[in-house]
Each structure stands twice: as C-alpha cells, then as structure tokens.
Protein backbone atom coordinates (compact mmCIF):
# COMPACT_ATOMS: atom_id res chain seq x y z
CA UNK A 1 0.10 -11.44 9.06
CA UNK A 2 -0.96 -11.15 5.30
CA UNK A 3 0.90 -9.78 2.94
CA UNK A 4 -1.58 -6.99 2.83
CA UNK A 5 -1.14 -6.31 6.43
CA UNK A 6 2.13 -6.26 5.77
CA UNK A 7 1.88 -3.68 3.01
CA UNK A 8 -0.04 -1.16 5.04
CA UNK A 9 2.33 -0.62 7.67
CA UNK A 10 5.35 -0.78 5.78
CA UNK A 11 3.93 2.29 3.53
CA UNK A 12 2.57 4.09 6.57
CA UNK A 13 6.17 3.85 7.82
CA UNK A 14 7.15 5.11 4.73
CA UNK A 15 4.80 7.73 4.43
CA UNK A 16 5.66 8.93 7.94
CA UNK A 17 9.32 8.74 6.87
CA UNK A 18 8.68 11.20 3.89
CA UNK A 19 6.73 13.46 5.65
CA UNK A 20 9.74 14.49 8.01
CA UNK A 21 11.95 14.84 5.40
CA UNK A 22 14.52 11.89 7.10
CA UNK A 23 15.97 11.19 3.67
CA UNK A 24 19.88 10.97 4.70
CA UNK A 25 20.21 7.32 4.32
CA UNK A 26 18.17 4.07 3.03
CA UNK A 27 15.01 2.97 5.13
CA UNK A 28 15.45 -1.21 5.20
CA UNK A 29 11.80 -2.52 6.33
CA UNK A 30 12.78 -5.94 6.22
CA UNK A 31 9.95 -6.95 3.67
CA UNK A 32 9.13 -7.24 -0.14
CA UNK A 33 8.26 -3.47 -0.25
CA UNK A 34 9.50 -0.11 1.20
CA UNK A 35 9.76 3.39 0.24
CA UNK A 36 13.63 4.29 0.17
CA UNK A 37 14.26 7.87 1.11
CA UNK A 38 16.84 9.10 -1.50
CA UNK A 39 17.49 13.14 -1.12
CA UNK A 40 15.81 16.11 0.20
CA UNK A 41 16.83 19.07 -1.58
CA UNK A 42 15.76 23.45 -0.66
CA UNK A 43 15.01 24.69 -4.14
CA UNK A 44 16.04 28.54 -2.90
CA UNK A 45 20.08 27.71 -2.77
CA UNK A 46 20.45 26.96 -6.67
CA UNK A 47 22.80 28.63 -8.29
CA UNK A 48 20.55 30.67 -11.24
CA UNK A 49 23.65 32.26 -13.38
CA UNK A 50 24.70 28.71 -13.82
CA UNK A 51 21.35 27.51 -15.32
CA UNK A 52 22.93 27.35 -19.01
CA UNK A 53 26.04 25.55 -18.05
CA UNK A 54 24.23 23.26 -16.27
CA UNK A 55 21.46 22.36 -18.37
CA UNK A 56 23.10 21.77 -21.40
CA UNK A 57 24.96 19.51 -19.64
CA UNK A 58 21.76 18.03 -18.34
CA UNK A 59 19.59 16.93 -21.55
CA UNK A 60 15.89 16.78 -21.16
CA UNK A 61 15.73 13.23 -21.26
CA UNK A 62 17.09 13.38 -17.97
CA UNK A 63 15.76 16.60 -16.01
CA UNK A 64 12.37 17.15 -14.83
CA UNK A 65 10.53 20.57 -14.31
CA UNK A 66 8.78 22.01 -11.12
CA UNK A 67 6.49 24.60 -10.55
CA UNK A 68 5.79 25.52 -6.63
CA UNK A 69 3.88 29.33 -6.20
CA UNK A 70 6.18 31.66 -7.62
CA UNK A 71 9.38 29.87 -7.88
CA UNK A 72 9.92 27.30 -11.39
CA UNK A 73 13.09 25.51 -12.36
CA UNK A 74 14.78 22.25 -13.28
CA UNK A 75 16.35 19.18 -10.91
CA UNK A 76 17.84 16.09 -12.10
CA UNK A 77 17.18 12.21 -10.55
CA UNK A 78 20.83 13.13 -8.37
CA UNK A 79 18.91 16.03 -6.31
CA UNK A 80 21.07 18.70 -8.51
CA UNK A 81 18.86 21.73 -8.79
CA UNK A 82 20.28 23.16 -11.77
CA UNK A 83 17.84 25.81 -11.96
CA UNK A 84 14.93 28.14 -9.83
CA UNK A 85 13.89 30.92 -10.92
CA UNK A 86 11.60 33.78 -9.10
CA UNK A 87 8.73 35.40 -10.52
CA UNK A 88 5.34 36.98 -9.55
CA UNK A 89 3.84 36.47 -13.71
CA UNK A 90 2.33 33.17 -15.09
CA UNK A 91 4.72 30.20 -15.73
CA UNK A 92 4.34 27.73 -17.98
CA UNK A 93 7.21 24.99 -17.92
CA UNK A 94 8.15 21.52 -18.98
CA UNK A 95 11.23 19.16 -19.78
CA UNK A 96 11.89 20.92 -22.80
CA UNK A 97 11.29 24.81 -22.70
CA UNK A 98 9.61 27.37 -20.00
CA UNK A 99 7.84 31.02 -20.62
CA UNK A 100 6.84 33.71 -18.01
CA UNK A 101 4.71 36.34 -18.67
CA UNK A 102 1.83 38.41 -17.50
CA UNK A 103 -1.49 37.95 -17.84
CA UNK A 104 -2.87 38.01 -21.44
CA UNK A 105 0.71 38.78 -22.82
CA UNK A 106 1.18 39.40 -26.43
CA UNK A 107 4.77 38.47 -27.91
CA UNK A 108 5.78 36.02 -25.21
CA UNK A 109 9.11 34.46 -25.83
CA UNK A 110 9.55 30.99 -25.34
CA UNK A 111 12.93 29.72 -23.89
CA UNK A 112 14.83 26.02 -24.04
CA UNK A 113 15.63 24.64 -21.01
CA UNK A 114 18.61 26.00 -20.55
CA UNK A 115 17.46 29.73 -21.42
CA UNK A 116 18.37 30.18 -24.94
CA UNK A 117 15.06 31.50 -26.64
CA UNK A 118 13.13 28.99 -29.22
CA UNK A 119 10.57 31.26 -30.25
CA UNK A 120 8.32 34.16 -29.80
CA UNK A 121 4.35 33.65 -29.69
CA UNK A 122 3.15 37.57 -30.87
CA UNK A 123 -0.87 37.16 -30.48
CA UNK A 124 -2.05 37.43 -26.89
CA UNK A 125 -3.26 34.72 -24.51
CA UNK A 126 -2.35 32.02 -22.44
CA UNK A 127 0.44 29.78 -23.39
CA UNK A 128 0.62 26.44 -21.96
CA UNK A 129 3.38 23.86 -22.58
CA UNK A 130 3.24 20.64 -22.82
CA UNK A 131 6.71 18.48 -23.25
CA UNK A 132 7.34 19.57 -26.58
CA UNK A 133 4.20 20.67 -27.29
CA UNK A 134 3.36 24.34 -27.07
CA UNK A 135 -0.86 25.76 -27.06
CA UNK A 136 -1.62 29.56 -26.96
CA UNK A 137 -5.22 29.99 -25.37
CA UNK A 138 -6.93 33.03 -27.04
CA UNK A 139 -8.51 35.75 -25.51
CA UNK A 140 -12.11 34.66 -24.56
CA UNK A 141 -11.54 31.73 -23.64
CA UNK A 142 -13.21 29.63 -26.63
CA UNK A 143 -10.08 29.08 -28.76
CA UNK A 144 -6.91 27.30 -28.68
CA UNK A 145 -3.89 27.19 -31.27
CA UNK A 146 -0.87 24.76 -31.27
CA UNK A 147 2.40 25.75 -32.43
CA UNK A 148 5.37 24.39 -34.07
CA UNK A 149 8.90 24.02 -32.33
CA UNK A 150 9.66 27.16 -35.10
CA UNK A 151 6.77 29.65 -33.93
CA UNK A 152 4.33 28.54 -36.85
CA UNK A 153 0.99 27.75 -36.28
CA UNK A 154 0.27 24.25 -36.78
CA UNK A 155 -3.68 24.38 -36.28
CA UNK A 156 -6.36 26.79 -34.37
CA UNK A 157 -9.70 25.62 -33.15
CA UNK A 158 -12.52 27.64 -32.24
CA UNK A 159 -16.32 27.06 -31.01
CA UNK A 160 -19.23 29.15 -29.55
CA UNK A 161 -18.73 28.13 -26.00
CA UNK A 162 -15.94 28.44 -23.89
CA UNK A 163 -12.82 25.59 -22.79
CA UNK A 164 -13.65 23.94 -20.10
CA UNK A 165 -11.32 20.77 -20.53
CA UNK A 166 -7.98 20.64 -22.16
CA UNK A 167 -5.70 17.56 -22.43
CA UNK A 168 -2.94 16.16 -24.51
CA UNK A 169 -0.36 13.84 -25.28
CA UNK A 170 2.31 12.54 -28.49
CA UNK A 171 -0.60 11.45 -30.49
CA UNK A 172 -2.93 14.31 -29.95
CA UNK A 173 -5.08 16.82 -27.99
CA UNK A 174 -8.69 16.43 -26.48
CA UNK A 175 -10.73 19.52 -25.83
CA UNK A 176 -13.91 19.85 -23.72
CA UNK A 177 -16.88 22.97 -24.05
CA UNK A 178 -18.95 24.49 -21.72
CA UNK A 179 -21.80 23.48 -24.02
CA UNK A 180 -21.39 19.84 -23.57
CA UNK A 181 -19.37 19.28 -26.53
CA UNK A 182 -16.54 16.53 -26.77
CA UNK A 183 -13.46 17.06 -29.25
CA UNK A 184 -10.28 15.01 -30.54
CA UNK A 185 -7.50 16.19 -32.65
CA UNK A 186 -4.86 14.12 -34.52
CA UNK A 187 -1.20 15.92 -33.51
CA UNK A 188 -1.36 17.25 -37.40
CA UNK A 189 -4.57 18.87 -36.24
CA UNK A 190 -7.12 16.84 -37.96
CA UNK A 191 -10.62 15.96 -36.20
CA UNK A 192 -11.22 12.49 -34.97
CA UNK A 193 -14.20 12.60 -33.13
CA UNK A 194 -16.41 15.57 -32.11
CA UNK A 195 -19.76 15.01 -30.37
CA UNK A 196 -22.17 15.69 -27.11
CA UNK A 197 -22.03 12.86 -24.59
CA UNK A 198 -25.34 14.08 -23.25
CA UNK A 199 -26.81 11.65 -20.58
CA UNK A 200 -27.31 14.96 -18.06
CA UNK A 201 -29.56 17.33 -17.09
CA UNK A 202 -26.73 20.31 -17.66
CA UNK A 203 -24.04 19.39 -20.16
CA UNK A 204 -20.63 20.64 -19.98
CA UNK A 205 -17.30 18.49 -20.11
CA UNK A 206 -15.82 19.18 -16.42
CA UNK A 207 -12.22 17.20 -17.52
CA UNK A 208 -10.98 15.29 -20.20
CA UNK A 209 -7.68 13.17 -21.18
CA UNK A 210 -6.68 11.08 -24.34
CA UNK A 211 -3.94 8.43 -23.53
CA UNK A 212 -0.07 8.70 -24.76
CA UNK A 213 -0.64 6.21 -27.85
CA UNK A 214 -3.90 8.27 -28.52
CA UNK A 215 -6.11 5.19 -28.28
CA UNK A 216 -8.14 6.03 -25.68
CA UNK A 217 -9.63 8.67 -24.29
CA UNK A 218 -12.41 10.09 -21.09
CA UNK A 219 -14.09 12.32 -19.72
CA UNK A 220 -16.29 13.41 -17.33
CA UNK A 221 -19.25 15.06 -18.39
CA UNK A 222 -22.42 16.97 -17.21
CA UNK A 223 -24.15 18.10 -14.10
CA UNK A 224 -27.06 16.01 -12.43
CA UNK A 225 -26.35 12.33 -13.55
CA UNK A 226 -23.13 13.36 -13.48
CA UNK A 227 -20.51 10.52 -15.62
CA UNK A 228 -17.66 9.24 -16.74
CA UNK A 229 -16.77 7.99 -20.33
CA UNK A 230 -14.08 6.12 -21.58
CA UNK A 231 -13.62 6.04 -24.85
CA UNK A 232 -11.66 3.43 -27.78
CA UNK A 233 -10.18 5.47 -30.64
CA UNK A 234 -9.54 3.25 -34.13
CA UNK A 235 -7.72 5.03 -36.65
CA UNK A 236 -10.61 7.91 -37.49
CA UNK A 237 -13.16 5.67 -35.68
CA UNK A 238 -14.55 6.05 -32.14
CA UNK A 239 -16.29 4.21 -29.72
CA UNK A 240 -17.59 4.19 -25.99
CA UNK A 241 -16.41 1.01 -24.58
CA UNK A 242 -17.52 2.36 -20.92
CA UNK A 243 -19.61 4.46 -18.83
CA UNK A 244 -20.89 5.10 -15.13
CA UNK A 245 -22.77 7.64 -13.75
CA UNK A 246 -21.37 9.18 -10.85
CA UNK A 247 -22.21 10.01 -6.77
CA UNK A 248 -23.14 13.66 -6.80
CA UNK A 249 -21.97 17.01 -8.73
CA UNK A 250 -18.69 18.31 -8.89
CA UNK A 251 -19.40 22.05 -10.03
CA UNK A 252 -15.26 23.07 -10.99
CA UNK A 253 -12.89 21.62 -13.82
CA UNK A 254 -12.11 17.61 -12.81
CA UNK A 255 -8.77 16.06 -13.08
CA UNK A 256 -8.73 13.02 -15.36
CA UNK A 257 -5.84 11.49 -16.87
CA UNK A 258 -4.14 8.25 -17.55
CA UNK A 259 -1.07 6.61 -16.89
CA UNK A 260 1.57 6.80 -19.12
CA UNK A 261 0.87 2.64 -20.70
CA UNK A 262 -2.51 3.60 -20.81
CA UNK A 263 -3.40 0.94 -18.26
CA UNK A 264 -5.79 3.06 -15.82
CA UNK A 265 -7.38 6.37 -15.92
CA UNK A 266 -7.85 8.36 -12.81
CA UNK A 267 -10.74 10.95 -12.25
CA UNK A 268 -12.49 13.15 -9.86
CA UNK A 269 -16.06 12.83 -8.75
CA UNK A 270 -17.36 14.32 -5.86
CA UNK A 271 -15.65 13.02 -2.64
CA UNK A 272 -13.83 10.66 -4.58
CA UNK A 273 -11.73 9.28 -6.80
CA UNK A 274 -12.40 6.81 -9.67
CA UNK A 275 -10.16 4.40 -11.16
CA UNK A 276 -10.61 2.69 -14.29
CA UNK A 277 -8.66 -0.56 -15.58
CA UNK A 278 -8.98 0.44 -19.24
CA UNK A 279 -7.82 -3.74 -19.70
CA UNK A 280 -10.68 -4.67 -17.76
CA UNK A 281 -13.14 -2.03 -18.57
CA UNK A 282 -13.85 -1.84 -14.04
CA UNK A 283 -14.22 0.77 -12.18
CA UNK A 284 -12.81 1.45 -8.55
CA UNK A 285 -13.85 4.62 -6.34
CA UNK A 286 -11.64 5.56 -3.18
CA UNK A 287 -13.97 7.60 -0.97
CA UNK A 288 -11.71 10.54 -0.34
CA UNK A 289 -12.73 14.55 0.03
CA UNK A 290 -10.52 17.63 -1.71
CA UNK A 291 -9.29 17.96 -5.04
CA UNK A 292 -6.85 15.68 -6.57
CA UNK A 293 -3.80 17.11 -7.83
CA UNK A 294 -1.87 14.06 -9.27
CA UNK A 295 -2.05 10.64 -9.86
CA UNK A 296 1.52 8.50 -10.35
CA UNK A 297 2.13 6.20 -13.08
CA UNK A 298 3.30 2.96 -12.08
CA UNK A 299 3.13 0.31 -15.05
CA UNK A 300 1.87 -2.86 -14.37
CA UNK A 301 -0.27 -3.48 -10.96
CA UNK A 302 1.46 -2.59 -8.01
CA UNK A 303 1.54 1.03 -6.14
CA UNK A 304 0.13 3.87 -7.15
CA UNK A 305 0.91 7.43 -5.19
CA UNK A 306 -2.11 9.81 -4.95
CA UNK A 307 -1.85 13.96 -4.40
CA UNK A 308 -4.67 15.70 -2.94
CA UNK A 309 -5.44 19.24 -1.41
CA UNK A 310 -8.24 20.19 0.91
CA UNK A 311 -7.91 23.21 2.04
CA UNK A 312 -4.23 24.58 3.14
CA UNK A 313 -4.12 20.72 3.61
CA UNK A 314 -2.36 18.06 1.27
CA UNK A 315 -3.26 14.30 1.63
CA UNK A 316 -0.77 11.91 -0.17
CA UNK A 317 -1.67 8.64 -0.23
CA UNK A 318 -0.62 5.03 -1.27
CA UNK A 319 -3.07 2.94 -3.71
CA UNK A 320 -1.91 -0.81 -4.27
CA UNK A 321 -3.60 -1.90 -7.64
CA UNK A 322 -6.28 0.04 -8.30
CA UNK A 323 -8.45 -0.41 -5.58
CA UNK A 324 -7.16 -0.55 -2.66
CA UNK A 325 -6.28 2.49 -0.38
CA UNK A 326 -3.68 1.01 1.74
CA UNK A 327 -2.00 4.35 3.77
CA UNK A 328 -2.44 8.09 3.64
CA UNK A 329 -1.00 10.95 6.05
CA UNK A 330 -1.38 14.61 5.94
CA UNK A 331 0.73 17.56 5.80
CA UNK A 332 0.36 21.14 5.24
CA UNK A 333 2.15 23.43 2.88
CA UNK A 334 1.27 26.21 0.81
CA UNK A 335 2.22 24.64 -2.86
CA UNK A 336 3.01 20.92 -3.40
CA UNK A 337 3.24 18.79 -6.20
CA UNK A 338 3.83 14.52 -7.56
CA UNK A 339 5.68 13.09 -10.01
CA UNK A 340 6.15 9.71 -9.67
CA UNK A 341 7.55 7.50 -12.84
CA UNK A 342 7.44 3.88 -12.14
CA UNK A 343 9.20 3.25 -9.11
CA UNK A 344 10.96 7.24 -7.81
CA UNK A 345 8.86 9.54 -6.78
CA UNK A 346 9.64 13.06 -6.44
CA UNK A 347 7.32 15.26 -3.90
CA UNK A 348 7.72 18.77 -3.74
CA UNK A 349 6.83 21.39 -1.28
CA UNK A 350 6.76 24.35 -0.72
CA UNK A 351 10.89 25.24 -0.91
CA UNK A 352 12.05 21.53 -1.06
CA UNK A 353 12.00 19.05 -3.40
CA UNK A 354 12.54 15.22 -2.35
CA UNK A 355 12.76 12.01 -4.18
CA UNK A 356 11.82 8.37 -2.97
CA UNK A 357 12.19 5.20 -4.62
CA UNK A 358 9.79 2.22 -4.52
CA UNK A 359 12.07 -1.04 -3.91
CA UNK A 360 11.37 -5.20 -3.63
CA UNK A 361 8.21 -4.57 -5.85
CA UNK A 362 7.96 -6.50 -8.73
C-alpha cells in the first residue's frame, strides 16, 4: 500500500477515535502518522471563583480562549480549565482580555484574563478583540475604531457603505464595504492600499484577511463572476500577484484567512473550499458543502484540519498538503470550534473541550 493509502486510514482511525471522545491513553497506529488522543475535558465543572488565582499563574503565552454558545473561558495545553464563565450577552474573548455585554452597549469594560479590568470603552457598539488588539464597531455598521491597551483611541475609519469584511493581525487590519471597496491599515492606522477590485457584476467584499507579517493579503469579492484576490503588500506599495474567478455565488460574509507563516490562505466559495500556496501562487478547491468555520495552521506541508457546519451538522476533516482531502467524519453538536497550532489540536464542543496531537510527521 502507498503511503497515501496509508495516510487515509490511519486519519480516518483517528478521526473516528476523536469523535468518541476515547482520549484516556495514546492511540499507536504503527505508521509515520497518527492522531494521539491527549485529554477530554467538560468545560461546566471549572472552578469560576478561582479564575484569578489561576490565571495569573497561567500567562497568556500559554492559555488559549474558547467561546461555545453561551459559555466563554480559558484552558491550558494540560486540559486545566481555569476558567468558564455563563452568560446570555455578547462575548468577545482572546488570550489576553474578554468583555460581555449587551447588544449595542455603551461603557463596556474590558477585563485581563484573569478578571482584573484593563479598560472601559464609553461610546456604544460592538467590541471585538483580537489578541491584544481591541476594535469597537459603531453604530450603523459603517465604522470601526481601534483602541489602545490604555482605552485611547488609536485610529477610527469611516465610509458610506457598510462592513462587510473585517480582518487583522500584528502588522495591521484589512476592511471590506458593501460597495465593493477594498481597505488596508498599517497597525499605527495609516492607509496602505484602498481600492475596488471590480471584475463583477455586483461588487461587495464578502471576506477578507491580511497575513501575520502584513505582506499579503485576499479577498473575495463580488457577486456574478464571483473571485478571489491575493494580494503582495511592499512597504506602502501593493500589488495583485493572483486571481481566479470562482464556481457560483456565495450571497453571506466568506471566511478567508491565512496560516499563521503566511504559507496558504484558505477561503470559501460556494460548495467549496479554496486553497492557495501563496509560495506557489496555485490554487486547490476541495468540493465540500456548508460553511467553513476554521482552518488549522500547520507550517510547512503536511496536515491541515478543516471545521465545517451544515446545518446542526459539523464536518471535520483532514487535508494533507493543500490539496488533498484525505478523511472526514461527521458529528452533531450545537456549538463547536478548531484550533489547531502546528501539530495539537484542540476541538471543542458543545460542553467539552479535547486536545489531539499530530505525531511521526515531519
């Protein structure tokens, strides 16, 4: 048997493995690459009037966030869920600080990690956070406003049309219109690029993503000749390196990010999904229905782990290099969601968080 062959059923294995939650002790497959079942943990049983204590002693290099339905918190790479928290208002959450608050809120207070507050936001709108990055949407829709880790305002940008596309990453933010229009911002707020892809019948930017060294960045953009656009940013110079129309319309926001190197961007087009080797300059499309809810990041060219929902109905699937689809299984759950950095992956559903490592790839 080839080594593909090979790979196939050991991740279907794997897959099934996962799905049952069997992850007491290590799964040995006996060849160059298996899934090792690590912990399983029910996010409900944490202890919330230890959060403090037990985030400060867990920094936010080495935590990581979750958000499933109404219930946010914190876990660390042991399977210690040092925080989960209840709440029926919006959440916004990351590494470094969380907020919950109702719906267009005014004077929403920010918190650390380990709930000590950071800072208060007074306008009103929709805070998102991002790492250490922390955006107020405004009120209609059409403007967005980053702030500083002291509550200042660091920039504020507003246009005619309202956000349909919001990304952003160390080196800066990439926003997308309803009216077609395509904008990039320097993390000191200064414009890089700002233009209409055009190339459609309808233009409006349906996702967008600039890469974590802020050299690249995509999209995709318009309705009837639908496309994608990736794009090579040189100090304030910017340039389209690559294109492709796309199979049919996709009619709702698109998920499209990269990897954390840079190395591939994933995207959304209808019944599919669309890889790009940003190296290469190729693109790759995996037939697949639903929406796609994350992509892993796995430097170099080996496994990639795909999240997508259709329906009450999440598909997670294994992608070796970038185009080739090698297992998938279903499972249903209300809330679910991916994070997978190089070789762990942490899936969570529902009330349970689990982690998985990758092992004998290269």
């Amino acid at each position: 048997m080839s080594f593909k062959g090979k790979l196939k059923y050991i991740i279907i294995g794997s897959i099934v493995f996962l799905l049952l939650y069997l992850f007491v002790a290590p799964v040995p497959m006996n060849y160059d690459i298996f899934f090792e079942p690590v912990w399983s943990r029910d996010i409900t049983r944490a202890d919330a009037s230890a959060a403090g204590e037990n985030i400060a002693e867990s920094t936010a290099e080495n935590i990581e966030a979750f958000i499933l339905g109404n219930r946010f918190g914190y876990f660390t790479p042991e399977g210690d869920i040092i925080y989960s928290g209840q709440t029926e208002n919006r959440i916004a959450a990351s590494k470094n600080s969380w907020a919950v608050y109702p719906q267009n809120a005014s004077g929403t207070v920010i918190y650390n990690s380990d709930g000590s507050p950071k800072m208060t936001i007074e306008p009103a709108g929709y805070v998102h956070i991002d790492y250490d990055r922390t955006y107020l949407f405004l009120p209609g829709g059409s403007g967005v406003s980053q702030y500083s880790e002291t509550g200042d305002v660091i920039w504020t940008r507003e246009h005619a049309a309202p956000i349909t596309a919001f990304n952003s990453s160390p080196e800066g933010t990439i926003i997308g219109y309803a009216d077609g229009k395509l904008s990039s911002f320097r993390a000191d707020g200064s414009e890089i690029f700002s233009f209409y892809p055009g190339g459609s019948d309808y233009q409006v930017i349906l996702g967008a993503a600039i890469s974590e060294d802020g050299t690249l960045a995509a999209c995709v953009s318009g309705i009837d000749r639908q496309r994608f656009l990736l794009i090579k940013i040189t100090g304030r110079q910017y340039k389209i390196i690559f294109h492709a129309y796309l199979d049919g319309n996709l009619r709702r926001q698109t998920f499209v990010d990269f990897e954390q190197n840079g190395r591939f961007v994933f995207f959304e087009y209808e019944n599919g999904i669309g890889i790009v080797d940003c190296k290469q300059n190729s693109l790759s499309k995996i037939p697949m229905s639903g929406q796609l809810i994350a992509a892993g990041e796995f430097p170099g060219d080996n496994v990639f782990v795909i999240l997508v929902k259709e329906g009450e109905t999440f598909k997670l699937s294994a992608v070796e290099r970038s185009n080739h689809l090698v297992a998938s299984a279903r499972f249903s759950a209300r809330n679910a969601f991916l994070i997978q950095h190089e070789k762990i992956i942490y899936l969570g559903t529902d009330d349970r968080i689990s982690r998985i490592n990758i092992k004998g790839s290269q």
